[in-house]
Protein backbone atom coordinates (compact mmCIF):
# COMPACT_ATOMS: atom_id res chain seq x y z
CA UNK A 1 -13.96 -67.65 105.09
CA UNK A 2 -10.74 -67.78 103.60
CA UNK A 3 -12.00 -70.24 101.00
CA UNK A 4 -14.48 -68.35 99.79
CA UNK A 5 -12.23 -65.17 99.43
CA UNK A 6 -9.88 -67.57 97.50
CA UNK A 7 -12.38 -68.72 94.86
CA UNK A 8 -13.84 -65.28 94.47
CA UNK A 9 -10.55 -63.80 93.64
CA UNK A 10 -10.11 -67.12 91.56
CA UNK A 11 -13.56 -66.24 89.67
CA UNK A 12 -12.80 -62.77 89.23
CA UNK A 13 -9.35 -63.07 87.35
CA UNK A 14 -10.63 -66.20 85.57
CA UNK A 15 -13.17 -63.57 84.38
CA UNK A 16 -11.17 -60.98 83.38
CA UNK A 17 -8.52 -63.49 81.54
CA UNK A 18 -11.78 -64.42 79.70
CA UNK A 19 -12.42 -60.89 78.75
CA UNK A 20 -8.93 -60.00 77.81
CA UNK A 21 -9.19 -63.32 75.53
CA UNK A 22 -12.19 -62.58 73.73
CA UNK A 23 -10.74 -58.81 73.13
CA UNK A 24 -8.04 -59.96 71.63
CA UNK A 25 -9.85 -63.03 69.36
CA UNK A 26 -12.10 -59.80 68.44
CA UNK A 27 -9.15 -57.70 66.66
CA UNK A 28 -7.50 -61.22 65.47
CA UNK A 29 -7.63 -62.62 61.40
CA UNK A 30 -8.59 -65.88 62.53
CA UNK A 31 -9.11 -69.12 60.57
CA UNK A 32 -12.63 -69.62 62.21
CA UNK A 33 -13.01 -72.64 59.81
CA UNK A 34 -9.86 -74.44 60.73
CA UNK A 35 -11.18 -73.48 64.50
CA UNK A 36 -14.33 -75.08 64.24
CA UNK A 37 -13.08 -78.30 62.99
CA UNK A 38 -10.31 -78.72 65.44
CA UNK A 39 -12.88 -78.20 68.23
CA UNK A 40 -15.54 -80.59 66.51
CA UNK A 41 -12.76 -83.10 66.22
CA UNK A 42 -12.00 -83.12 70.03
CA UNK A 43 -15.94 -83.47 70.87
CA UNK A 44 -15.90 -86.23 68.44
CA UNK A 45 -13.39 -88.39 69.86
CA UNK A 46 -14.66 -87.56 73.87
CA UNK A 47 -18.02 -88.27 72.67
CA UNK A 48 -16.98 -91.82 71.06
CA UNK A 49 -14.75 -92.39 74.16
CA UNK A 50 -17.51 -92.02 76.13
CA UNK A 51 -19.38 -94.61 73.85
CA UNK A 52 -17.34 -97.17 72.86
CA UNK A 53 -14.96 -97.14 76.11
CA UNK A 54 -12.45 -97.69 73.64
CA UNK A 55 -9.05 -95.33 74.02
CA UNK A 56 -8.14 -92.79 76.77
CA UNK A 57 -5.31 -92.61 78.57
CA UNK A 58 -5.80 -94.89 81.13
């Protein structure tokens, strides 16, 4: 029971952080370009770790 109270109060701030985050993005100048290619980048080199099994940290 006490788990369960634990990850619901975990859920519900993780929630709210998420709101307050996309509130703030929303009244942010952002560089969505520069945002997009940064993000791109990362799935890039995850998705040719996970291909080549070639780098990590391990």
């Amino acid at each position: 029971m006490l788990r369960i109270i634990v990850v619901v109060f975990a859920l519900i701030a993780a929630a709210y952080l998420m709101l307050r985050l996309a509130r703030e993005l929303g009244k942010a100048d952002m560089d969505w370009r520069g945002i997009a290619f940064v993000a791109g980048f990362v799935v890039l080199a995850f998705y040719l770790r996970h291909v080549t099994e070639i780098g990590g940290l391990g």
